[in-house]
N, C-alpha and C. Protein backbone atom coordinates (compact mmCIF):
# COMPACT_ATOMS: atom_id res chain seq x y z
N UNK A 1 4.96 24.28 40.74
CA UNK A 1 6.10 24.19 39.87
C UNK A 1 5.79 23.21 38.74
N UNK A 2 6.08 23.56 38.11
CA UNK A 2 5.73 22.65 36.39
C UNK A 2 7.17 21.89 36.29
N UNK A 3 6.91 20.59 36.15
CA UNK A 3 8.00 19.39 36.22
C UNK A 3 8.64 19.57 34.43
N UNK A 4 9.70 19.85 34.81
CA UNK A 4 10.59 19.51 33.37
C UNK A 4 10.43 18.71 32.12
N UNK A 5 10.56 19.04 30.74
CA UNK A 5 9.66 18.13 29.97
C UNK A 5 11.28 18.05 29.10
N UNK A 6 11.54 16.60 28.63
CA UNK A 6 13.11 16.31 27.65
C UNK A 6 12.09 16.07 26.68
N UNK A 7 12.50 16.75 25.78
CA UNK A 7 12.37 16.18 24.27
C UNK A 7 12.95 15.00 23.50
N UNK A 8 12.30 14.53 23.43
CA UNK A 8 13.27 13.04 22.59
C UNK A 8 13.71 13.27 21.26
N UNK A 9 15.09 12.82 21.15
CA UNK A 9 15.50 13.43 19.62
C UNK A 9 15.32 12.60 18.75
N UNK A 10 14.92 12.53 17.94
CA UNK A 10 14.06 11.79 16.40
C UNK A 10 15.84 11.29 15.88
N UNK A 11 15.71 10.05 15.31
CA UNK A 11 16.70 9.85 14.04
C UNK A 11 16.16 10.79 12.72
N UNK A 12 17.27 10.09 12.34
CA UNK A 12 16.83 10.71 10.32
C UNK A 12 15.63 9.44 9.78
N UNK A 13 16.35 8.63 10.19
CA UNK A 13 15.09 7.45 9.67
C UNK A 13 13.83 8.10 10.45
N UNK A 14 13.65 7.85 11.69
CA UNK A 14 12.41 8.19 11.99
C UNK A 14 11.41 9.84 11.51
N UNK A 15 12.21 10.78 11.20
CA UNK A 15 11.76 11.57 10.63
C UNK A 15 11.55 11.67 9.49
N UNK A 16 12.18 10.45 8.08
CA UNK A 16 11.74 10.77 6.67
C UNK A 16 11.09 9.17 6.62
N UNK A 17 10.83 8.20 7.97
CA UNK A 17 9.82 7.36 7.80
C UNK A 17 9.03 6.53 9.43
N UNK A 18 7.95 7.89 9.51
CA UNK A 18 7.58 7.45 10.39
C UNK A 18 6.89 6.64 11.13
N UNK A 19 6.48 5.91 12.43
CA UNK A 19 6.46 4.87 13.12
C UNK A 19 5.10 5.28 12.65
N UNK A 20 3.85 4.25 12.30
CA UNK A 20 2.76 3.89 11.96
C UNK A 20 1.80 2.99 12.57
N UNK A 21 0.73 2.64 12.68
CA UNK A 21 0.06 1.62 12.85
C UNK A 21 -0.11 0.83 11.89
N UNK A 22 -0.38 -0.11 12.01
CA UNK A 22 -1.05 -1.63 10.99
C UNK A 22 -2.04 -0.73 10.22
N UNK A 23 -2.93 -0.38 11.22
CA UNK A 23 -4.35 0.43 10.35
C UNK A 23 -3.75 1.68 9.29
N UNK A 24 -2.77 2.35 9.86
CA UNK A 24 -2.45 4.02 8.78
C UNK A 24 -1.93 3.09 8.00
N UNK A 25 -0.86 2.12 7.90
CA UNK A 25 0.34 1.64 7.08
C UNK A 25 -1.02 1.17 5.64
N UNK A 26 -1.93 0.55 6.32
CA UNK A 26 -2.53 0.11 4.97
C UNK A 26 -3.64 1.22 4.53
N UNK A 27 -3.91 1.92 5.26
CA UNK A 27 -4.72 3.19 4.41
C UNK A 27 -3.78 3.73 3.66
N UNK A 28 -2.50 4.29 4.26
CA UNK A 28 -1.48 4.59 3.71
C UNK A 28 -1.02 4.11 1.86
N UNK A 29 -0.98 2.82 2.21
CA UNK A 29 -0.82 1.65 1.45
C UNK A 29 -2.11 1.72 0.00
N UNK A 30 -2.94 1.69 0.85
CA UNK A 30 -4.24 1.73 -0.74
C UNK A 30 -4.16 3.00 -1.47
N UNK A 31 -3.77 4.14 -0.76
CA UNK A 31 -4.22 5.72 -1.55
C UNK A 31 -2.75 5.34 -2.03
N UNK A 32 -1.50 4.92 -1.92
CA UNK A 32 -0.34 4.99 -2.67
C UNK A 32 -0.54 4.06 -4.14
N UNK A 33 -1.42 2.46 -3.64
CA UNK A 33 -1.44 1.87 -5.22
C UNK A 33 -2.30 2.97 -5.92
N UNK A 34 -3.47 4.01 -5.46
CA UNK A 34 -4.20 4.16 -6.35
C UNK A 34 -3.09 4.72 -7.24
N UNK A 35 -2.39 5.51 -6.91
CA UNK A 35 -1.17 6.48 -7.59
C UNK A 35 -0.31 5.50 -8.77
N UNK A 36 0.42 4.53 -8.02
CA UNK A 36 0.94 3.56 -8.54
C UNK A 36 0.01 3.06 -10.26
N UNK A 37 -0.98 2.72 -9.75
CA UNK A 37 -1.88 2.20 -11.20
C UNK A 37 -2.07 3.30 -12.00
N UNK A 38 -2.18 4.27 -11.75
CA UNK A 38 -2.22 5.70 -12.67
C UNK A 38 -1.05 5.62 -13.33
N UNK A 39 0.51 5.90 -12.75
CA UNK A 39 1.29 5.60 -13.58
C UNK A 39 1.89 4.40 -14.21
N UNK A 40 1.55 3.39 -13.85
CA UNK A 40 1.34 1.62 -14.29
C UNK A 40 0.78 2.11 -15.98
N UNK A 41 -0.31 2.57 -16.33
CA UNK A 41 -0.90 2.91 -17.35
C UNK A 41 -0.18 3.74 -17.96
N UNK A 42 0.30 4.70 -17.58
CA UNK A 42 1.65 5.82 -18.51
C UNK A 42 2.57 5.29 -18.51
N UNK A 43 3.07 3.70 -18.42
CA UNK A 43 4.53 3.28 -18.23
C UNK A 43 5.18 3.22 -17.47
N UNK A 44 5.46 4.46 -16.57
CA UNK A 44 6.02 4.43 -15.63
C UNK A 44 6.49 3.48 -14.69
N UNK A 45 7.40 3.12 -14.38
CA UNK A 45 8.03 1.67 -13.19
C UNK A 45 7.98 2.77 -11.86
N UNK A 46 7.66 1.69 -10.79
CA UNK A 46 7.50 2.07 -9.54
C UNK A 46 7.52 0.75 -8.90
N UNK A 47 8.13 1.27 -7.65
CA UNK A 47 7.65 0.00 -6.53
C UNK A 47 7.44 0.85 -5.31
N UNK A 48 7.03 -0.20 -4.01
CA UNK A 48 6.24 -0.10 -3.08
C UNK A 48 7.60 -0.31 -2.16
N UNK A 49 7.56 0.24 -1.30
CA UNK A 49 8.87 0.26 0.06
C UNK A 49 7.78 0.01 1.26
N UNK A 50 7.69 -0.95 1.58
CA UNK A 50 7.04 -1.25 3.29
C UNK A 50 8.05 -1.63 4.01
N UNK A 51 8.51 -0.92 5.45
CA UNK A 51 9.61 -1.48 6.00
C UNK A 51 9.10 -2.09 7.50
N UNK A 52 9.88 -2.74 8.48
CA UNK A 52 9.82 -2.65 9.66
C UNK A 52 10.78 -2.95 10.01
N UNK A 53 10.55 -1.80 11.35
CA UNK A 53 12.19 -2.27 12.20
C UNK A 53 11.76 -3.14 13.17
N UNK A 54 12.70 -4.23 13.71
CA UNK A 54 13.07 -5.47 14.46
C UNK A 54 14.08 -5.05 15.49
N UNK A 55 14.09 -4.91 16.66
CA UNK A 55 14.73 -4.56 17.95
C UNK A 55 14.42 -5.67 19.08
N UNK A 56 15.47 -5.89 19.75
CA UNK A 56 15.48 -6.55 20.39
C UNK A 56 15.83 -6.01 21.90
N UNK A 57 15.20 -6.17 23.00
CA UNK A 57 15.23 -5.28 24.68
C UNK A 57 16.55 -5.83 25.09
N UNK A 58 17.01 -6.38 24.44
CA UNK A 58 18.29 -7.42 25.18
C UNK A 58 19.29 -7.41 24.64
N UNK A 59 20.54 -6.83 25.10
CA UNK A 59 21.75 -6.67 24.12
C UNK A 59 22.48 -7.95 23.82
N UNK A 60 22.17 -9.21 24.62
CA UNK A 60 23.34 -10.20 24.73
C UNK A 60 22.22 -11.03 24.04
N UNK A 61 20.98 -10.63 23.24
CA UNK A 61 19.99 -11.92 22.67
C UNK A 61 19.66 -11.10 21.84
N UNK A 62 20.01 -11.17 20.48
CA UNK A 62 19.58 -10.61 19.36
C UNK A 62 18.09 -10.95 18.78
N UNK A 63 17.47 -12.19 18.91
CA UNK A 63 16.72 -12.74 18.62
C UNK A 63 15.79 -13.72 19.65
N UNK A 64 14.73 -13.47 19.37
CA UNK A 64 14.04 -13.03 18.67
C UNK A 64 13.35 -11.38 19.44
N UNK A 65 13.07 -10.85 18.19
CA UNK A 65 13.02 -9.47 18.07
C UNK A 65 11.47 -9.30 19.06
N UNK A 66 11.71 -8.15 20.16
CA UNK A 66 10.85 -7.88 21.06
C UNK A 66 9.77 -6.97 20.51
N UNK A 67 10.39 -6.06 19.86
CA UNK A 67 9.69 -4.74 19.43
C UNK A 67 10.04 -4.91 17.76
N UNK A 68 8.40 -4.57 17.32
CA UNK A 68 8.12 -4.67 15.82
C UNK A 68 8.02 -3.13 15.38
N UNK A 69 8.44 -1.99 15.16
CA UNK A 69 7.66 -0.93 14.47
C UNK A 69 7.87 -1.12 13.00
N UNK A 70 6.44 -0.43 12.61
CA UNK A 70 6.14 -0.61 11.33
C UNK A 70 6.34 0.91 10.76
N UNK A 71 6.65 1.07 9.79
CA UNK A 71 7.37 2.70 9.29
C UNK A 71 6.20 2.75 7.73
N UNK A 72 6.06 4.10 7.46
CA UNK A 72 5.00 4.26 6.72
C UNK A 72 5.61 4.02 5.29
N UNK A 73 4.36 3.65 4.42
CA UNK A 73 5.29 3.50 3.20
C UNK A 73 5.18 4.35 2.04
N UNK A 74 6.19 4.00 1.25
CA UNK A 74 6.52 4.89 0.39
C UNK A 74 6.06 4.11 -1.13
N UNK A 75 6.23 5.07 -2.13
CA UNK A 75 6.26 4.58 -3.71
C UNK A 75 7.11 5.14 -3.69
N UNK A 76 8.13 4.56 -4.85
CA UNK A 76 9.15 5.23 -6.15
C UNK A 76 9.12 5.17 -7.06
N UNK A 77 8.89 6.01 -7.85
CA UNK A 77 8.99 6.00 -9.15
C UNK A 77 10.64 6.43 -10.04
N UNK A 78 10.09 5.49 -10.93
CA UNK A 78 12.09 5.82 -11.61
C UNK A 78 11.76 5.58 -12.97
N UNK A 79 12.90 6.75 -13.93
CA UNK A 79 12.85 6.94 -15.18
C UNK A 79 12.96 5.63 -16.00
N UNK A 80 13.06 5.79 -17.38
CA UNK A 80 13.32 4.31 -18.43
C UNK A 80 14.39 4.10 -17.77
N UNK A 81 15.83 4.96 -17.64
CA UNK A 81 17.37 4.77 -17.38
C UNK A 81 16.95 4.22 -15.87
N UNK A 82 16.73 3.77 -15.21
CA UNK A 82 16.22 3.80 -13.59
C UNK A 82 16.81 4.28 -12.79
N UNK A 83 16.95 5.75 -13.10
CA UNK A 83 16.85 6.91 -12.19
C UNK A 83 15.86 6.74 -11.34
N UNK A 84 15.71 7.06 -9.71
CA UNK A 84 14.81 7.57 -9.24
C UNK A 84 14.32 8.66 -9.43
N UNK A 85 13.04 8.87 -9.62
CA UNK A 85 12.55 9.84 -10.35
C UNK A 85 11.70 10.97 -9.01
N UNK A 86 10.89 10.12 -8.32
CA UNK A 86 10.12 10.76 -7.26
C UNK A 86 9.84 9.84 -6.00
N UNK A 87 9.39 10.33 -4.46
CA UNK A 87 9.12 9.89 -4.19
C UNK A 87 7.81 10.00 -3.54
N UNK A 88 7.06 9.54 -2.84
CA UNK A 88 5.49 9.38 -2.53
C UNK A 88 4.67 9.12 -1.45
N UNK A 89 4.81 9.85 -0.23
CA UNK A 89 4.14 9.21 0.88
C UNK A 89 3.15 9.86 0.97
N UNK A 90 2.53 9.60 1.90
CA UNK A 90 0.91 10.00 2.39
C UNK A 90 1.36 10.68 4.34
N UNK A 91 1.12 12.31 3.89
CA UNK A 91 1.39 12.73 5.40
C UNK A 91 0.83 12.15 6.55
N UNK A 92 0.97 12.09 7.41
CA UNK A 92 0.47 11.48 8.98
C UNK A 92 -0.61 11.41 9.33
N UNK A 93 -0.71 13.64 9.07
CA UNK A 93 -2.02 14.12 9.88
C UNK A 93 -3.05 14.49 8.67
N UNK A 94 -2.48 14.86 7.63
CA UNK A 94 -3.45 15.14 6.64
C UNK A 94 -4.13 14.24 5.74
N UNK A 95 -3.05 13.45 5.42
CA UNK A 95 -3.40 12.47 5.13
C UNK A 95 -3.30 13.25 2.82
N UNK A 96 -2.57 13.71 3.10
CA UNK A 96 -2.10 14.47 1.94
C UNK A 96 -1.05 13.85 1.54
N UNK A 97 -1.30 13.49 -0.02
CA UNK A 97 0.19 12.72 -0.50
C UNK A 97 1.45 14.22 -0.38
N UNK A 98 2.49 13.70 -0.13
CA UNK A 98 3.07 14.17 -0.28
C UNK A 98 4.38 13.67 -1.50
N UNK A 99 5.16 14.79 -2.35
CA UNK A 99 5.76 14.20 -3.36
C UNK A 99 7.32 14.98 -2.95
N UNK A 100 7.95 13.91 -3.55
CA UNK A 100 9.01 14.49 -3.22
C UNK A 100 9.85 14.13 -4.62
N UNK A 101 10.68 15.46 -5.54
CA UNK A 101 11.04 15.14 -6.62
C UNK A 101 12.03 16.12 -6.73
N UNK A 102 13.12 15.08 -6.10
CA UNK A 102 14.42 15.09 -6.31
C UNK A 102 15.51 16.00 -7.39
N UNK A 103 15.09 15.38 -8.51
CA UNK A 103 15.71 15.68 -10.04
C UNK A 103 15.58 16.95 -10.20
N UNK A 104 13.92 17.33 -9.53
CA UNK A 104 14.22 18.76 -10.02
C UNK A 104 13.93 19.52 -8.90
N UNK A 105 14.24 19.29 -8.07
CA UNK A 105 14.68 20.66 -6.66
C UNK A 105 13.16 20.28 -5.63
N UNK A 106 12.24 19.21 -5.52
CA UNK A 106 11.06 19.49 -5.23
C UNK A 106 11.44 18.33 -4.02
N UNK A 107 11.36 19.03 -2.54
CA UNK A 107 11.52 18.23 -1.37
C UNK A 107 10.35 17.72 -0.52
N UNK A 108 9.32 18.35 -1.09
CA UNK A 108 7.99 18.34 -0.44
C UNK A 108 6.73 19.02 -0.69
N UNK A 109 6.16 18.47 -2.07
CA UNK A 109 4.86 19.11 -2.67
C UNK A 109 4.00 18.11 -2.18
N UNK A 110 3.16 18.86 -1.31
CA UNK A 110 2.05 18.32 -0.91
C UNK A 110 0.21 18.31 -2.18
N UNK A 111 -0.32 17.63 -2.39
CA UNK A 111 -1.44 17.29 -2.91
C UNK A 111 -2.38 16.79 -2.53
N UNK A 112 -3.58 16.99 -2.36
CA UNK A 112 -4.77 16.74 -1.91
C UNK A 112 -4.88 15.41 -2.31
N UNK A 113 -5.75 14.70 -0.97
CA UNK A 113 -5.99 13.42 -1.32
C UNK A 113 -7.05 12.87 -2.13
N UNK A 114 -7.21 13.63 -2.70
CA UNK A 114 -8.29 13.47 -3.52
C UNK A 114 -8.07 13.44 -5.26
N UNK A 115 -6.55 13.94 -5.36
CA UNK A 115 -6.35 14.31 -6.48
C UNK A 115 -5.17 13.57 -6.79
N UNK A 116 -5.28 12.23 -7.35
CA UNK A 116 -3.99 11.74 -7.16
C UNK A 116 -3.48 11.53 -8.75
N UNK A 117 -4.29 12.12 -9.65
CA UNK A 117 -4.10 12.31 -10.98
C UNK A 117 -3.28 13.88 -10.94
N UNK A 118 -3.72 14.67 -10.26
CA UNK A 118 -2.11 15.68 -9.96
C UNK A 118 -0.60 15.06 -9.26
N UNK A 119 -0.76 14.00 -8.64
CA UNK A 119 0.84 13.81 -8.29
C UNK A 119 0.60 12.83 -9.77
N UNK A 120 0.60 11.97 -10.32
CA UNK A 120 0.77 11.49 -11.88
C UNK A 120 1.06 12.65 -12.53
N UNK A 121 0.75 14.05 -12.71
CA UNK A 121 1.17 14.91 -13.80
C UNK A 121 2.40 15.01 -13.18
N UNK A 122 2.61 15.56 -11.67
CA UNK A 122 4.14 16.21 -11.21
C UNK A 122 5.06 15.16 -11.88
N UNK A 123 4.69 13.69 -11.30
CA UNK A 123 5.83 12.76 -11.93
C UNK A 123 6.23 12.71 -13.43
N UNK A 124 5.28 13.00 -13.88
CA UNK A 124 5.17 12.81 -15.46
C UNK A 124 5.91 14.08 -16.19
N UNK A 125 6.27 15.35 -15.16
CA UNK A 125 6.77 16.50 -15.95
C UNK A 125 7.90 16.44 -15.21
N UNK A 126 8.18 15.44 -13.83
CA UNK A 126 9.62 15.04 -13.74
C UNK A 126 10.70 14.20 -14.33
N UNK A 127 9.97 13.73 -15.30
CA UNK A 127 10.72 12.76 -15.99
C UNK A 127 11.27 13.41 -17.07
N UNK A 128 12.44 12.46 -17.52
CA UNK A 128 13.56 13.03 -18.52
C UNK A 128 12.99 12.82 -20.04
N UNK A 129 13.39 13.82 -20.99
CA UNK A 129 12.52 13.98 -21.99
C UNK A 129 13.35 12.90 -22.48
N UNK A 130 12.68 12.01 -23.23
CA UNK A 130 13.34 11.26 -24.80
C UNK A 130 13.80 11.56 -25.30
N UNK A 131 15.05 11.24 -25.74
CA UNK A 131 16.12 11.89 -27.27
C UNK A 131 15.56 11.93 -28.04
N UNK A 132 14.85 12.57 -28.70
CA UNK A 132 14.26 11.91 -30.21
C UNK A 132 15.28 11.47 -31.44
């Protein structure tokens, strides 16, 4: 007889930022500045989102925090008006940026990691034209 298997149900956080190691968070981390300095040079404003969650095993002792997870990180990029413009992680298993651009209907364009001068164009043709 094959023993019963429960699926554990994911939050929303944990599914649009998932639990990482020290080691992915900063591989993670370097292929996102390369992106970052690409659009640093076109103007573009961006920052870096590194989070961790802090939990504690003990309901009646908030502190100090037992369990550290570290969640993968993200870039944002945002227009002159500071709109968020896009956002930027690096998938799990592929290790493929993935883009996510909001403004104009795009929930998940994936790009080779190799090509991080293609997510700089996506952002760059997501942005809002200038009044002239």
């Amino acid at each position: 007889m094959i023993p019963a298997q429960t699926a554990t149900e994911t939050s929303a956080e944990e599914r649009t930022h998932p639990e990482v190691s020290a080691f992915v968070a900063e591989t993670h981390d370097k292929a996102l500045a390369v992106v970052q300095q690409l659009l640093k040079v076109k103007d573009v404003h961006t920052h870096a989102v590194h989070a961790i969650a802090l939990k504690s095993d003990e309901d009646d002792k908030p502190w100090p925090p037992t369990q550290r997870t570290r969640r993968a990180p993200e870039l944002v990029a945002h227009s002159r008006q500071g709109w968020e413009v896009a956002t930027v992680t690096v998938g799990p298993r592929s290790g493929c940026y993935v883009v996510s651009l909001p403004a104009v209907g795009v929930t998940a364009q994936l790009v080779n990691a190799n090509q991080p001068q293609a997510v700089v164009d996506l952002i760059l043709a997501a942005l809002p034209k200038e009044a002239a």
